[in-house]
C-alpha atoms as a PDB file:
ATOM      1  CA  UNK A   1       0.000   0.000   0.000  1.00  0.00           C
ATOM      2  CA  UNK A   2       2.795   2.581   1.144  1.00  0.00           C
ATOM      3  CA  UNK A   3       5.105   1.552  -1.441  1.00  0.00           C
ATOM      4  CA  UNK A   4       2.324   2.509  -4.259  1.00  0.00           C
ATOM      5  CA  UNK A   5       1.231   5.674  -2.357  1.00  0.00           C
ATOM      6  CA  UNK A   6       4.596   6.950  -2.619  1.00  0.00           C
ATOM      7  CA  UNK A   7       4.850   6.235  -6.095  1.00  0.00           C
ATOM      8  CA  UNK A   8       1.558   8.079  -7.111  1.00  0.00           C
ATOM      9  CA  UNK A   9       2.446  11.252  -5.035  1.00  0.00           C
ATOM     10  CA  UNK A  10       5.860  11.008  -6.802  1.00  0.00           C
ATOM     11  CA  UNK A  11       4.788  10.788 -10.158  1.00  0.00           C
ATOM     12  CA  UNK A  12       1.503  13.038  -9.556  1.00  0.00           C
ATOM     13  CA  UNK A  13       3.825  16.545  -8.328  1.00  0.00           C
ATOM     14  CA  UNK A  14       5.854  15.296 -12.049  1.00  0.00           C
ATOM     15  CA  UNK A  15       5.362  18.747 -14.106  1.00  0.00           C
ATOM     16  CA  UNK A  16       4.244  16.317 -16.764  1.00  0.00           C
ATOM     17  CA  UNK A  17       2.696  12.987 -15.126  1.00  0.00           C
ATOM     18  CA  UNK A  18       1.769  10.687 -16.515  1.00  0.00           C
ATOM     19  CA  UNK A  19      -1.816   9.902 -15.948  1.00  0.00           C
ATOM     20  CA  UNK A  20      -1.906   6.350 -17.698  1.00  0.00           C
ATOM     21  CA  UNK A  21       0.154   5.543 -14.822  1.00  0.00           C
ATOM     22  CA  UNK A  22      -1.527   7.298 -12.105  1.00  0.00           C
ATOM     23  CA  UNK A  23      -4.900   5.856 -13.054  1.00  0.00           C
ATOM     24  CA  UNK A  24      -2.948   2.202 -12.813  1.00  0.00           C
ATOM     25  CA  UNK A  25      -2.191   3.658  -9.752  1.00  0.00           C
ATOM     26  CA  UNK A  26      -5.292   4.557  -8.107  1.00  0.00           C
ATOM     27  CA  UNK A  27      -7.099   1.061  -9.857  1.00  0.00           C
ATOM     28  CA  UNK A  28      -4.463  -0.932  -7.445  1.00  0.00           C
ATOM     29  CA  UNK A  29      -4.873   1.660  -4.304  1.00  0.00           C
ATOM     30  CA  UNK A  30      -8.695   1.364  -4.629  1.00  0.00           C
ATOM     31  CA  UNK A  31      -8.290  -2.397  -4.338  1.00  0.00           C
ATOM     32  CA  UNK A  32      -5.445  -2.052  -1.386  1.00  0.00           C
ATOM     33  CA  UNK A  33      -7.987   0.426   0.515  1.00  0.00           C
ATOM     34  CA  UNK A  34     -10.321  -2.246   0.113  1.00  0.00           C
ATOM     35  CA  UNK A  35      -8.429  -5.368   1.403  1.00  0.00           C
ATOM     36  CA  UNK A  36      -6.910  -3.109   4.403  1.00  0.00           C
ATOM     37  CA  UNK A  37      -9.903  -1.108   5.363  1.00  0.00           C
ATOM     38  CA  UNK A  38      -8.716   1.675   4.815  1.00  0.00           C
ATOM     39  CA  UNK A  39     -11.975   3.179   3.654  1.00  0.00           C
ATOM     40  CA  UNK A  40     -13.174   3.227   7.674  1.00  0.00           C
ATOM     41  CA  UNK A  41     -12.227   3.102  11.144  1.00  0.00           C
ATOM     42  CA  UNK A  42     -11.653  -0.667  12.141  1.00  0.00           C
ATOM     43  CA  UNK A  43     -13.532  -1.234  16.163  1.00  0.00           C
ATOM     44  CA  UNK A  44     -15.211   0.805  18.653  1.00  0.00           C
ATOM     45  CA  UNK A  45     -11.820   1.481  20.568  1.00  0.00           C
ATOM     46  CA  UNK A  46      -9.861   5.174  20.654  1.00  0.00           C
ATOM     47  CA  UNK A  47      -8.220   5.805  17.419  1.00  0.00           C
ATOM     48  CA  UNK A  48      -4.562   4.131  17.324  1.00  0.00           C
ATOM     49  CA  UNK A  49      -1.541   5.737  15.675  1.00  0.00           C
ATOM     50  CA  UNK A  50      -1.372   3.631  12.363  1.00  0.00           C
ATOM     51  CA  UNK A  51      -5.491   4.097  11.900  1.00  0.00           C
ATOM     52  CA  UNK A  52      -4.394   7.823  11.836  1.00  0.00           C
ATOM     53  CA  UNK A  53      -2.035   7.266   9.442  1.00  0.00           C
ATOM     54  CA  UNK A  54      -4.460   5.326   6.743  1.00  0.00           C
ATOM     55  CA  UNK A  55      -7.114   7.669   7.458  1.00  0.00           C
ATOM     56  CA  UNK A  56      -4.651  10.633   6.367  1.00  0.00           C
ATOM     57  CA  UNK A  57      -2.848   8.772   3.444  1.00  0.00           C
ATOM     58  CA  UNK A  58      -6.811   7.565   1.898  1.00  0.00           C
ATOM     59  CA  UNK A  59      -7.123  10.796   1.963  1.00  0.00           C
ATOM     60  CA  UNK A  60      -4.067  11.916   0.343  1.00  0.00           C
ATOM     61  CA  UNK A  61      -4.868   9.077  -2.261  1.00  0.00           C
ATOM     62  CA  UNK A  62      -8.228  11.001  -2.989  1.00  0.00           C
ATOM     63  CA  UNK A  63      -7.246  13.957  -3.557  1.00  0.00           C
ATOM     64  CA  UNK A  64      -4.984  13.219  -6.243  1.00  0.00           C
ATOM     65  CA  UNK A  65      -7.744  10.672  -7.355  1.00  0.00           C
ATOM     66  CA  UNK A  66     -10.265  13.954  -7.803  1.00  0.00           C
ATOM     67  CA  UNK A  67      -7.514  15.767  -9.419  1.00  0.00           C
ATOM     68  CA  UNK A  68      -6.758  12.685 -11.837  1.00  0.00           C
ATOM     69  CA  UNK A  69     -10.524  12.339 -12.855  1.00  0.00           C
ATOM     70  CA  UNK A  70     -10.224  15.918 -13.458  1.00  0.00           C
ATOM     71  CA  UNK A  71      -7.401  16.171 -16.307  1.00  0.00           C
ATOM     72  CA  UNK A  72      -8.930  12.903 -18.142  1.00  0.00           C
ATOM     73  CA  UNK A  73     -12.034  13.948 -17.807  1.00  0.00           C
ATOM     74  CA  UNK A  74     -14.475  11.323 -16.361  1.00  0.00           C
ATOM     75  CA  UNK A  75     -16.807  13.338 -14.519  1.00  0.00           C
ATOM     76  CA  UNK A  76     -18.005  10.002 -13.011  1.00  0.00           C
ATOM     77  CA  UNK A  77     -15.185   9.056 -11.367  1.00  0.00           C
ATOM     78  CA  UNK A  78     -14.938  12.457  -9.863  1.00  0.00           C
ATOM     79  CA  UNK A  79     -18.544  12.695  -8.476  1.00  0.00           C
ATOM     80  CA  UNK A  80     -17.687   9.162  -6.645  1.00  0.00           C
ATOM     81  CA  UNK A  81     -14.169  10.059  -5.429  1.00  0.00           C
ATOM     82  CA  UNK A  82     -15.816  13.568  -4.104  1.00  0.00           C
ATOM     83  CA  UNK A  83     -18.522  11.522  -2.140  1.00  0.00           C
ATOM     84  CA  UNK A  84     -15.410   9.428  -0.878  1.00  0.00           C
ATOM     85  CA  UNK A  85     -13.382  12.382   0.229  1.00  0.00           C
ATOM     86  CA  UNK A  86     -16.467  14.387   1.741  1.00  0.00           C
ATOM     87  CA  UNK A  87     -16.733  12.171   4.734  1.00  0.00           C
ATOM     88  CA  UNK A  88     -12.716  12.096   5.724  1.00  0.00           C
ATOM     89  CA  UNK A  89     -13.587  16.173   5.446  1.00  0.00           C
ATOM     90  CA  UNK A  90     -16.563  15.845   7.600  1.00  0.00           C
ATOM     91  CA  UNK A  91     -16.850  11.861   9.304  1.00  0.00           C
ATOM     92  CA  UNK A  92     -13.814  12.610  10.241  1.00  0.00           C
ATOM     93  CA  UNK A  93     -12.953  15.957  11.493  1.00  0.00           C
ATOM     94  CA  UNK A  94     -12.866  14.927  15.247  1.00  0.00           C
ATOM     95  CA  UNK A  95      -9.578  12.475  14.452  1.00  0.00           C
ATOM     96  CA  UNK A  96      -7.808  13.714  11.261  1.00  0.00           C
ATOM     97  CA  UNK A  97      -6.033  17.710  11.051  1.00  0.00           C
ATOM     98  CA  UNK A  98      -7.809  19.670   8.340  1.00  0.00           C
ATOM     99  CA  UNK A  99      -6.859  19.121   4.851  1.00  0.00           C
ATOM    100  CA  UNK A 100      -4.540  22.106   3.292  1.00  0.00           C
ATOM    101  CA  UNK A 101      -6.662  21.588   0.138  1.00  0.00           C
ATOM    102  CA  UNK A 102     -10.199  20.825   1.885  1.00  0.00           C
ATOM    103  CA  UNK A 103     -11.050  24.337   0.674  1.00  0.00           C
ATOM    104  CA  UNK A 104     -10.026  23.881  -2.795  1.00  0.00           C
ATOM    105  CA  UNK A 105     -11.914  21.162  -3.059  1.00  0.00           C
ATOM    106  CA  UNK A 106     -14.828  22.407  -1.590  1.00  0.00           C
ATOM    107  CA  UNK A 107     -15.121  24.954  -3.630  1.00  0.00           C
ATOM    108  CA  UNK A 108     -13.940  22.869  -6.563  1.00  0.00           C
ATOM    109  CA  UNK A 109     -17.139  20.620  -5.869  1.00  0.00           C
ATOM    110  CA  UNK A 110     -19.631  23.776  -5.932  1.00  0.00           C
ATOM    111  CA  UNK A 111     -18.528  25.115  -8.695  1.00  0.00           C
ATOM    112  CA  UNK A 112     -19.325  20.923 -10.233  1.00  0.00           C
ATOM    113  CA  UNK A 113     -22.852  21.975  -9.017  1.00  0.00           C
ATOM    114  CA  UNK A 114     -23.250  24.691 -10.401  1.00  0.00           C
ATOM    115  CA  UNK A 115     -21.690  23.654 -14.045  1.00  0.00           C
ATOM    116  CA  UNK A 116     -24.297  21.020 -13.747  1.00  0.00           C
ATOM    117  CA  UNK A 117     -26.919  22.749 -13.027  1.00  0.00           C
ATOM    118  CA  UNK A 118     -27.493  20.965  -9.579  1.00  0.00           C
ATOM    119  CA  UNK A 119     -28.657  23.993  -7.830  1.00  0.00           C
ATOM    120  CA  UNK A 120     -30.713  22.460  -5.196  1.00  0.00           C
ATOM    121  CA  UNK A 121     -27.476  20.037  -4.148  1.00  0.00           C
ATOM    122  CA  UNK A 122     -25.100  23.008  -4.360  1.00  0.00           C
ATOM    123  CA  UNK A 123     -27.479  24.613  -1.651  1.00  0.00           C
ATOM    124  CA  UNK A 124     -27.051  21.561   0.441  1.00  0.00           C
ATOM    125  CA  UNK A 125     -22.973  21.631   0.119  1.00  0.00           C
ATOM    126  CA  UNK A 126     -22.774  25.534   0.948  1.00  0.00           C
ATOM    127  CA  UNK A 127     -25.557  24.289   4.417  1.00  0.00           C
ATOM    128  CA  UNK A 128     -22.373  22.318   5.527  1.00  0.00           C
ATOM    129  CA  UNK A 129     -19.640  25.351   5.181  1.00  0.00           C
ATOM    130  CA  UNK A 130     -18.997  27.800   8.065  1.00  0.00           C
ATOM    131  CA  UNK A 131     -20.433  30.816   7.312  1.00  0.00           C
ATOM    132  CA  UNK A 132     -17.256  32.567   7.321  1.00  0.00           C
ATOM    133  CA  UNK A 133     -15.568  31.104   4.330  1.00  0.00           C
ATOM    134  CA  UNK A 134     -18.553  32.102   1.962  1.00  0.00           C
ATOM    135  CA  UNK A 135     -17.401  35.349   1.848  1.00  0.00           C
ATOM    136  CA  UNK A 136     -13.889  34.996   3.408  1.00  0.00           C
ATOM    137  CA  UNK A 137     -12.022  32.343   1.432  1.00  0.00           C
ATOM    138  CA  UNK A 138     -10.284  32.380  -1.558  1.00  0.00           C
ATOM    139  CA  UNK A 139     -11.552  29.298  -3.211  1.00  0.00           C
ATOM    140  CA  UNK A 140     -15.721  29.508  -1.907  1.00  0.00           C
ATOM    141  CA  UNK A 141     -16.376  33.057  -1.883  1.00  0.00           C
ATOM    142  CA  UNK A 142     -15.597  33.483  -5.978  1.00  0.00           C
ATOM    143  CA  UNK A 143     -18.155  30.656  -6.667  1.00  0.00           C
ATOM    144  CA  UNK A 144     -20.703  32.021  -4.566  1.00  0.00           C
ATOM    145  CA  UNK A 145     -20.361  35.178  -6.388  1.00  0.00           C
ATOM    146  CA  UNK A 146     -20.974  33.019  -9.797  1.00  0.00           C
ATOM    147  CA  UNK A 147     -24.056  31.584  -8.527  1.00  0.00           C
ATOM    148  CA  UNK A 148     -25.423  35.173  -7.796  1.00  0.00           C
ATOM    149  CA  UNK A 149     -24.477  36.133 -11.318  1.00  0.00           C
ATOM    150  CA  UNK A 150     -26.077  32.612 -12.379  1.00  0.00           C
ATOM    151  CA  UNK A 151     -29.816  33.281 -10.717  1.00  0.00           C
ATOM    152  CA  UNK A 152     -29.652  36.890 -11.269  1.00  0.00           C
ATOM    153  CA  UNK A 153     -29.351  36.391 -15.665  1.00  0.00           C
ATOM    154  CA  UNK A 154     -25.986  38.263 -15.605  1.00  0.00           C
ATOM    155  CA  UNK A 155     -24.670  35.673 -17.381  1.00  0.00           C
ATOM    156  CA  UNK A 156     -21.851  38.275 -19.145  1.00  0.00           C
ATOM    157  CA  UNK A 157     -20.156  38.631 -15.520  1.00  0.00           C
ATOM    158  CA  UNK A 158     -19.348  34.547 -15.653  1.00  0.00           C
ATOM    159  CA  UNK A 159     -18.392  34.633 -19.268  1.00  0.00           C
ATOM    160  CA  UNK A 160     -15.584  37.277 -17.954  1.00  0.00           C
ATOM    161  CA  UNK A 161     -15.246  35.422 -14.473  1.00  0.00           C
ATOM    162  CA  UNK A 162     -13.619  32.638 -16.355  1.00  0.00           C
ATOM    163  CA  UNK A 163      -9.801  34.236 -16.459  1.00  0.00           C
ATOM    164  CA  UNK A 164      -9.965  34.926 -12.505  1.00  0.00           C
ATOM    165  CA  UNK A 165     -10.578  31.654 -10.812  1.00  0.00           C
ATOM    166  CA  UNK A 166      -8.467  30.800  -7.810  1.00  0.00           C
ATOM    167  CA  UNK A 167      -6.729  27.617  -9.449  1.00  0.00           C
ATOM    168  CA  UNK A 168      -6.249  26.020 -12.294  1.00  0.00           C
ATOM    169  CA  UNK A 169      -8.103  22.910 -11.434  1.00  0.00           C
ATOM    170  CA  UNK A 170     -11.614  25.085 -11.362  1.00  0.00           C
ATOM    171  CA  UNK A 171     -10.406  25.637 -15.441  1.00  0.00           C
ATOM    172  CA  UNK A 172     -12.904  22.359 -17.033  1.00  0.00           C
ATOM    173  CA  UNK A 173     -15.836  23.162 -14.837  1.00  0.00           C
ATOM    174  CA  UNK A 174     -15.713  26.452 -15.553  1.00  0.00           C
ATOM    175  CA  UNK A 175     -15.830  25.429 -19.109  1.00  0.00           C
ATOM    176  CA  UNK A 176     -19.018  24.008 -18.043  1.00  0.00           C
ATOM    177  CA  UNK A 177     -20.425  26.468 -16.615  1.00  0.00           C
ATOM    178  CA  UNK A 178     -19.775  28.896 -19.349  1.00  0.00           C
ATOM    179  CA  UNK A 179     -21.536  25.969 -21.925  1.00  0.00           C
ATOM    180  CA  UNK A 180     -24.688  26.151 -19.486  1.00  0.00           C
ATOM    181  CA  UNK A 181     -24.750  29.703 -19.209  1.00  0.00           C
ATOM    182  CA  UNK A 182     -24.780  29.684 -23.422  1.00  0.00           C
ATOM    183  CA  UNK A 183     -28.075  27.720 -23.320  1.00  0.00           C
ATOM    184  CA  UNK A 184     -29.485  29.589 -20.917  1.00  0.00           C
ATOM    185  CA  UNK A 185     -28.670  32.443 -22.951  1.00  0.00           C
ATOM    186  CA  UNK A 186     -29.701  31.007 -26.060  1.00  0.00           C
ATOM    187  CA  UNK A 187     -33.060  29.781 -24.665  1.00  0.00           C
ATOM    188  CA  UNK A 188     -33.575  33.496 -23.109  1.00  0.00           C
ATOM    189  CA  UNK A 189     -33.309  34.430 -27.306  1.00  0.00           C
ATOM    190  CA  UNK A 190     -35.278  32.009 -28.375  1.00  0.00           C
ATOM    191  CA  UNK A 191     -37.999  33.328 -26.232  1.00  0.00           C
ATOM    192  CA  UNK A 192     -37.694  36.736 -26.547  1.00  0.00           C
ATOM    193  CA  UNK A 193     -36.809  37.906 -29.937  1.00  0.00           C
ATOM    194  CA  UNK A 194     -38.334  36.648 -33.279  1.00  0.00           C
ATOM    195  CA  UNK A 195     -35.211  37.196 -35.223  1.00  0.00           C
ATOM    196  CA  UNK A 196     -31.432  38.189 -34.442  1.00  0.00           C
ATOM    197  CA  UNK A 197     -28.168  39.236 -36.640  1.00  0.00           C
ATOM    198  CA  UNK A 198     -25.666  36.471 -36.364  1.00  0.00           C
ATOM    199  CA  UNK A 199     -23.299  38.840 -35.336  1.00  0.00           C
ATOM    200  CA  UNK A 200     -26.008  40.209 -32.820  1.00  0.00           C
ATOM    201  CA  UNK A 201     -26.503  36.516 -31.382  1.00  0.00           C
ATOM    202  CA  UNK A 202     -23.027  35.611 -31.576  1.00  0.00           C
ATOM    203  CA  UNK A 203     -22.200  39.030 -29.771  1.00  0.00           C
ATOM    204  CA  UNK A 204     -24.743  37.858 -26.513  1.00  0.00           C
ATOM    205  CA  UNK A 205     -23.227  34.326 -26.336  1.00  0.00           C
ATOM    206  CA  UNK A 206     -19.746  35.513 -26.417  1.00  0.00           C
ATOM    207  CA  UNK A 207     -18.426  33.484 -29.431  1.00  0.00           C
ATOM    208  CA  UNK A 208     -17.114  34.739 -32.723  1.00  0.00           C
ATOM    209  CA  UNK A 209     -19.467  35.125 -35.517  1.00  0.00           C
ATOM    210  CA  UNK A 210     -19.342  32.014 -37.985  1.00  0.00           C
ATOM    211  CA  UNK A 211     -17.068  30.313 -35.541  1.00  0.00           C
ATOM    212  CA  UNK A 212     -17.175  26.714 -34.902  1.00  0.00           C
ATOM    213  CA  UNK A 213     -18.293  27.105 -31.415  1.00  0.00           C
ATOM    214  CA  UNK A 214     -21.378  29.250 -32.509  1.00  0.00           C
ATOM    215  CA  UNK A 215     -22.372  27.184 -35.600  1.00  0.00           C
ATOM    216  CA  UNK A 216     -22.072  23.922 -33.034  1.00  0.00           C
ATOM    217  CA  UNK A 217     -24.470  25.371 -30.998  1.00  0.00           C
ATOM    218  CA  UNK A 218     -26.340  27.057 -33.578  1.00  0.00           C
ATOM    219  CA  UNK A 219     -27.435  23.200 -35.294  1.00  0.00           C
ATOM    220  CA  UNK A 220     -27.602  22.231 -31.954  1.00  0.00           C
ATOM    221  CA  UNK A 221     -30.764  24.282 -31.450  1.00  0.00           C
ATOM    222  CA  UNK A 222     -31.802  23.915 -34.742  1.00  0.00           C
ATOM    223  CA  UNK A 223     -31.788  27.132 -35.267  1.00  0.00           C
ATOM    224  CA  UNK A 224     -31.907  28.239 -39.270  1.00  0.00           C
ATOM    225  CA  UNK A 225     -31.541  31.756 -41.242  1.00  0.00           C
ATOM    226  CA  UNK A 226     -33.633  33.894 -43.112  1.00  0.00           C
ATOM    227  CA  UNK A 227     -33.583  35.221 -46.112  1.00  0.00           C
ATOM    228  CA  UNK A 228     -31.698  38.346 -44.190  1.00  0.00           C
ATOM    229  CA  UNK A 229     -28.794  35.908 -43.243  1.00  0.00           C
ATOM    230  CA  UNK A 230     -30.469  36.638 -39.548  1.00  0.00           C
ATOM    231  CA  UNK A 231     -31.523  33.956 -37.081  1.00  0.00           C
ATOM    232  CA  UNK A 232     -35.575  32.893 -37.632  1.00  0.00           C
ATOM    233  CA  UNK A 233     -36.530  32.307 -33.653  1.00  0.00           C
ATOM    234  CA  UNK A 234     -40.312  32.908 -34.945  1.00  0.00           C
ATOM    235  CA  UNK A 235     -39.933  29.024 -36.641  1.00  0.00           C
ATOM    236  CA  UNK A 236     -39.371  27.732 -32.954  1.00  0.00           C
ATOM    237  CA  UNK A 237     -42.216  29.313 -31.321  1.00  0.00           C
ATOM    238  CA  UNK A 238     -44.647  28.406 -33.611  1.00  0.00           C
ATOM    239  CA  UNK A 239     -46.021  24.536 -32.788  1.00  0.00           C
ATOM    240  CA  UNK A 240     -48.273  22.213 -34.196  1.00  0.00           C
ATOM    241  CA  UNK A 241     -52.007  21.809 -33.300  1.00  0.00           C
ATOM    242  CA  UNK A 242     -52.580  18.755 -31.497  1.00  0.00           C
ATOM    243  CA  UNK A 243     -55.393  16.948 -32.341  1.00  0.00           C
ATOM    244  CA  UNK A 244     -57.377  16.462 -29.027  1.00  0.00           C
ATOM    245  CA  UNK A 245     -58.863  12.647 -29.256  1.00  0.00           C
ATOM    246  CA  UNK A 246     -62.123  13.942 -27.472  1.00  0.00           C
ATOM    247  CA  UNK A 247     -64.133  10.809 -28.720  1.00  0.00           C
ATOM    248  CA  UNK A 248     -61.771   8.527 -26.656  1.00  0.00           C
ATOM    249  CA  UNK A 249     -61.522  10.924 -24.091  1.00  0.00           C
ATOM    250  CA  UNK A 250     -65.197  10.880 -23.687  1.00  0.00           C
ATOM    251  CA  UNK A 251     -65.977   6.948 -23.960  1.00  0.00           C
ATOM    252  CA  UNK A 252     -62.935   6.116 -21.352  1.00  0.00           C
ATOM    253  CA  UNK A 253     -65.486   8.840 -18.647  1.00  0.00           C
ATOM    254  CA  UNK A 254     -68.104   7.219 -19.732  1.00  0.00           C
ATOM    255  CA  UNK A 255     -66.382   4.079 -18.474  1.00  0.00           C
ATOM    256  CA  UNK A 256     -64.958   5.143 -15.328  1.00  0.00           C
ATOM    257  CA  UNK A 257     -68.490   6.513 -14.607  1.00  0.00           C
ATOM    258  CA  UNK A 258     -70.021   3.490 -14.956  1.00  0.00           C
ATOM    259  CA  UNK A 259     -67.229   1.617 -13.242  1.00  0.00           C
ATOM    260  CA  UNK A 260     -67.950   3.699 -10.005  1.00  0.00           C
ATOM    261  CA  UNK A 261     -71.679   3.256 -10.557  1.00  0.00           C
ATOM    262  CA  UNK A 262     -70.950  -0.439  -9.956  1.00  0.00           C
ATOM    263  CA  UNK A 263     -68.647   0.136  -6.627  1.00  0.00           C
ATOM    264  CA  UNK A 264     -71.178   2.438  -5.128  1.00  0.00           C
END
């Protein structure tokens, strides 16, 4: 177990690791924690010197798991290896110093929330914060200030947010983010405006005009041009007439009528 640990923290502070080998790494760790128990405290009894120590080096090992799910991007493995890491933060506060990097991570996972649009569960992370790093720390208090910009539809201020995070793991999920806020902000078109300049449209969702990016999201939406060369939004708000089936509609009343009839 040690002997891999130390390899994985020596390849992982590498300026160029290499994360074929780290993720070898963590698969044999995972199984190690596993076999040792390292994943929990072992008996009822006070904690002992070497349950310490596996409690602090599973955490280590998650850490740089989180940060390896990160840079090959498997969003999966993160969300499980944050739900790991969450209760060494919290479970087990009483027998374990405070993480260095509990912060980073913390606000590393509510900025996840928010580039997923969890709002509801990004409520229930910032519930378990002190109230004192929301507006205090360095990693926390910039994401709050996203979600404000999020709820209040000033979705330019995180398009320009993106340059000033506090490290550059918060980079991909603020890429993210900045692809949720573009539907939002396309849907908010969509609905208000029956027809926009490209340039106009491509101005709002902060991409260039006949870029990739725009004409991705652009067939995306299904969103086609009129004879101006301008966006036709009209095409989307207008919907078919649904045929109401008021014959079946009818006869199945009829039916549950007389079905209570016979109850009664």
């Amino acid at each position: 177990m040690l002997k891999f640990c130390k390899e994985l923290k020596s390849e992982w502070t590498k300026n160029s690791p290499n994360l074929g080998r780290c993720g070898q790494l963590l698969d044999s760790l995972k199984l190690e924690m596993v076999r040792v128990g390292f994943v929990g405290l072992n008996g009822q009894g006070p904690m002992q010197p070497n349950q310490k120590l596996e409690l602090q080096t599973a955490r280590d090992i998650l850490e740089i798991a989180i940060e390896h799910s990160i840079k090959v991007k498997d969003n999966a493995s993160y969300e499980r290896y944050m739900t790991q890491l969450k209760m060494y933060y919290y479970d087990y506060d009483k027998f374990l110093e405070s993480s260095s990097q509990m912060h980073k991570f913390m606000g590393l996972h509510l900025l996840y929330m928010l580039a997923t649009n969890r709002i509801a569960d990004f409520h229930i992370e910032l519930e378990r914060l002190p109230s004192a790093l929301l507006l205090q720390n360095r990693y926390i208090s910039p994401v709050l200030a996203l979600e404000n910009y999020f709820m209040e539809g000033r979705y330019n201020k995180i398009l320009q947010a993106k340059k000033s995070m506090p490290s550059e793991l918060y980079a991909d999920f603020m890429d993210m983010l900045v692809g949720t806020v573009r539907e939002e902000i396309a849907s908010c078109l969509e609905k208000s405006y029956e027809k926009m300049s490209q340039k106009q449209a491509a101005l709002r969702l902060g991409l260039k005009p006949g870029g990739t990016e725009m004409n991705a999201l652009a067939a995306k939406r299904t969103w086609t041009l009129d004879a101006d060369g301008s966006f036709n939004y009209a095409v989307l708000h207008s919907k078919q007439r649904e045929k109401v089936p008021a014959k079946d509609i009818a006869g199945q009343t009829l039916t549950y009528a007389h079905e209570l009839e016979k109850i009664v």
